[in-house]
Structure formats: structure tokens, C-alpha cells
C-alpha atoms as a PDB file:
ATOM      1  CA  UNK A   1      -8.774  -4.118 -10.028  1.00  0.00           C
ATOM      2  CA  UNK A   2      -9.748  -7.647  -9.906  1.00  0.00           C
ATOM      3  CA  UNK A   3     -13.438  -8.918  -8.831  1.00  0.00           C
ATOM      4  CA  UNK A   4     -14.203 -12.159  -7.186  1.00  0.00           C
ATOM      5  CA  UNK A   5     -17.501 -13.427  -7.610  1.00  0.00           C
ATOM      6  CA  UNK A   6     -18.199 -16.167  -4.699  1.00  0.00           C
ATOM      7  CA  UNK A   7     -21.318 -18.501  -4.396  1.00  0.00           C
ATOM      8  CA  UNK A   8     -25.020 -17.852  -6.061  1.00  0.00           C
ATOM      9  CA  UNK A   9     -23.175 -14.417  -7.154  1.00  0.00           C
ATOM     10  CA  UNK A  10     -21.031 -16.203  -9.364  1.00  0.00           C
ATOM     11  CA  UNK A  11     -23.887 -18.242 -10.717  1.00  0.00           C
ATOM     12  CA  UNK A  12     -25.290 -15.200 -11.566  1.00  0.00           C
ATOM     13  CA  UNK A  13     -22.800 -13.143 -12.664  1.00  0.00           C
ATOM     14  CA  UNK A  14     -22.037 -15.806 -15.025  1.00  0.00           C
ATOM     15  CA  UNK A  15     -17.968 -15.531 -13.964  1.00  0.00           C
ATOM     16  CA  UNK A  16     -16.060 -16.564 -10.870  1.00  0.00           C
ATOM     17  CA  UNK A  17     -13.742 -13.238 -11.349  1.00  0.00           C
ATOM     18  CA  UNK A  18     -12.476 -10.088 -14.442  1.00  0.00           C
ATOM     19  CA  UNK A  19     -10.367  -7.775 -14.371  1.00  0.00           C
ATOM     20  CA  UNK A  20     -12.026  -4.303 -14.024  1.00  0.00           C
ATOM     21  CA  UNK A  21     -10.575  -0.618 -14.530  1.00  0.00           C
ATOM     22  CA  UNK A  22     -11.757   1.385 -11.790  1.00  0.00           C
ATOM     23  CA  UNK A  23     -14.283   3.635 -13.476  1.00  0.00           C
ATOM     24  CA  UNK A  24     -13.318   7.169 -13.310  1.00  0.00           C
ATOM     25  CA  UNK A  25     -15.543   8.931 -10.255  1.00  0.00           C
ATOM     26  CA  UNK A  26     -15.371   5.521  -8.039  1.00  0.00           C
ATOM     27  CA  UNK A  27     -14.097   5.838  -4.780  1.00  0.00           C
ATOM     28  CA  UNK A  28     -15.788   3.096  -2.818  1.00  0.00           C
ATOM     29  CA  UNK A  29     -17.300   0.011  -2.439  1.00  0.00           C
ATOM     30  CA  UNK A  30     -20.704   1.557  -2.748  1.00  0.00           C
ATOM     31  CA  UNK A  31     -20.079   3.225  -5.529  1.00  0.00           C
ATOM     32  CA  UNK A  32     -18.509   0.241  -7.197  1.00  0.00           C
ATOM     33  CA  UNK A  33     -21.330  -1.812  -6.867  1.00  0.00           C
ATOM     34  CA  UNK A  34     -23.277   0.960  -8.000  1.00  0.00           C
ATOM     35  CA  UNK A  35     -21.484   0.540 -11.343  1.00  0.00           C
ATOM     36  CA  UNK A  36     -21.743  -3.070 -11.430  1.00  0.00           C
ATOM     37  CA  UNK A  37     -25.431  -2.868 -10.987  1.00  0.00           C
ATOM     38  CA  UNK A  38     -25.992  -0.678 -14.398  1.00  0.00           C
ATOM     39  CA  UNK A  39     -24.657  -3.207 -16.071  1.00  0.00           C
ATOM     40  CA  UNK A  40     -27.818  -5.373 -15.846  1.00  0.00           C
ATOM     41  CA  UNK A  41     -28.434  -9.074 -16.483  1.00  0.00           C
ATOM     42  CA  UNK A  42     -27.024 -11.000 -13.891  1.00  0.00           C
ATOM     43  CA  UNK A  43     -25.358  -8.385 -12.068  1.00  0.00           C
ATOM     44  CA  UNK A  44     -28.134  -6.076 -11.330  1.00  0.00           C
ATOM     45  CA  UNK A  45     -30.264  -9.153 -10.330  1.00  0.00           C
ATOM     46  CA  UNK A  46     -27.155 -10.915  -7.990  1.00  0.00           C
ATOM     47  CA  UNK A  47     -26.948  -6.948  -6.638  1.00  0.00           C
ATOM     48  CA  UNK A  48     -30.524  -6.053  -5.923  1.00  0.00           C
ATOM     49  CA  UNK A  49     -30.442  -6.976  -2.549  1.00  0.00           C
ATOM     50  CA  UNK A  50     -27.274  -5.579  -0.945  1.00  0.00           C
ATOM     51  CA  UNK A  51     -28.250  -6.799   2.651  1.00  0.00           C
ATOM     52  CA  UNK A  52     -27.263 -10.378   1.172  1.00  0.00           C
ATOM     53  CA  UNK A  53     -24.079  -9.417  -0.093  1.00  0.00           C
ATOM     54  CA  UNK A  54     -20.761  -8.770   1.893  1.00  0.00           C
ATOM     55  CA  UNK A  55     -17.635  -7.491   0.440  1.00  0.00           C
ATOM     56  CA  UNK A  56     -14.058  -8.167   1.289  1.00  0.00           C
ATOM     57  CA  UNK A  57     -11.360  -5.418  -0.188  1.00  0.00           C
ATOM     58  CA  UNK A  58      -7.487  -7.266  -0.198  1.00  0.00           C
ATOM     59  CA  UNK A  59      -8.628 -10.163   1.713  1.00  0.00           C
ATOM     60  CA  UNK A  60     -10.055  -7.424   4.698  1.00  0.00           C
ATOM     61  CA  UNK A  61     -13.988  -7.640   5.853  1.00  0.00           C
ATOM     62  CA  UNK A  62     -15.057  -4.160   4.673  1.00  0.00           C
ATOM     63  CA  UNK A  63     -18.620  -1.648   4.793  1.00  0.00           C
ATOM     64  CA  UNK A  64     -19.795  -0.411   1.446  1.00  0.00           C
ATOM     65  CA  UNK A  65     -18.296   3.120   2.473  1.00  0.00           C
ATOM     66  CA  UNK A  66     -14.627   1.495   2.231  1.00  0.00           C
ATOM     67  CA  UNK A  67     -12.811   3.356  -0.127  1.00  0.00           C
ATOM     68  CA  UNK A  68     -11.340   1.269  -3.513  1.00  0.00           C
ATOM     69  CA  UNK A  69      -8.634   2.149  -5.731  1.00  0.00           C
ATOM     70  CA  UNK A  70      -6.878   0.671  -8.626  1.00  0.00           C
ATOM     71  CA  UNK A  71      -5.250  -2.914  -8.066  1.00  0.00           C
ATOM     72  CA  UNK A  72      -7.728  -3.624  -5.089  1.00  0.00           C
ATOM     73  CA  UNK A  73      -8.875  -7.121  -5.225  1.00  0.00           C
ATOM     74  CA  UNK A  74     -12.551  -6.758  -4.207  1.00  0.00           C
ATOM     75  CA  UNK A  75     -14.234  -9.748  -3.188  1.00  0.00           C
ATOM     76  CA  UNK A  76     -18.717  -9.980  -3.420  1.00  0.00           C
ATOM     77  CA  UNK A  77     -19.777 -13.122  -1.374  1.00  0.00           C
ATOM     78  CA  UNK A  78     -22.954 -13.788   0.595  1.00  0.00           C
ATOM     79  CA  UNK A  79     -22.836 -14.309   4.202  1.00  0.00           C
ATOM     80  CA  UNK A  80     -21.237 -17.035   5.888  1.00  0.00           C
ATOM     81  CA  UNK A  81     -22.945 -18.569   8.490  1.00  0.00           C
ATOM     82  CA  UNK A  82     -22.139 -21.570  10.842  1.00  0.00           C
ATOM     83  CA  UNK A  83     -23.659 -25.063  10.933  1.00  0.00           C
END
């Protein structure tokens, strides 16, 4: 699956996108970012507060309880808002 970091996240992430296996168990957004955040460092601190972070699975607006599965592109962004 491929992960596109947009914004602060990719400051903090330290990457604009990789290339990620889905882990074995993973079967939705939720649970994906669940992963991510174990990984510490950057990630756990850009995923801390999820109420900042939307998520967009194959280009599509999606909740955390939207199911993933390999070759998703999965897209972490914070929210857009007008001006």
C-alpha cells in the first residue's frame, strides 16, 4: 500500500510518502494508524491527536472504520478549511 503524508504530517513524519505492506491483522484505517503510531518518533507525535487528522483511501474522503487492503493508496492530511 502506498502512504501519503500531506502538510505538518509530512514535516513530521520526516517523508512525503513509502511504500507499506499491510501488516498482517489490519483491516482498517483505524487500525492502520494504530500501527503507524507504535512506530514512534514523528509518527506517534504527527498521530497523537487523531481529531486533526483526516484520511483519504484511493482518492475517497473516508472514517477511520473504512476498511484497507493491500494496494490502497491511503492518504493522512489535516483538515482543509476555506479562506
Amino acid at each position: 500500500m502506498k502512504l501519503l503524508y500531506f502538510a505538518w504530517l509530512r514535516s513530521k513524519i520526516g517523508q512525503a510518502e513509502e511504500e507499506l505492506a499491510l501488516p498482517p491483522g489490519i483491516s482498517d484505517v483505524a487500525g492502520l494508524i494504530a500501527h503507524l503510531q507504535t512506530r514512534g518518533g514523528g509518527y506517534a507525535d504527527a498521530l497523537s491527536n487523531l481529531a486533526v487528522v483526516k484520511v483519504a483511501v484511493n482518492q475517497e474522503y473516508v472514517p477511520f472504520s473504512h476498511p484497507v487492503v493491500p494496494g490502497d493508496e491511503v492518504a493522512l492530511f489535516p483538515p482543509v478549511t476555506g479562506g
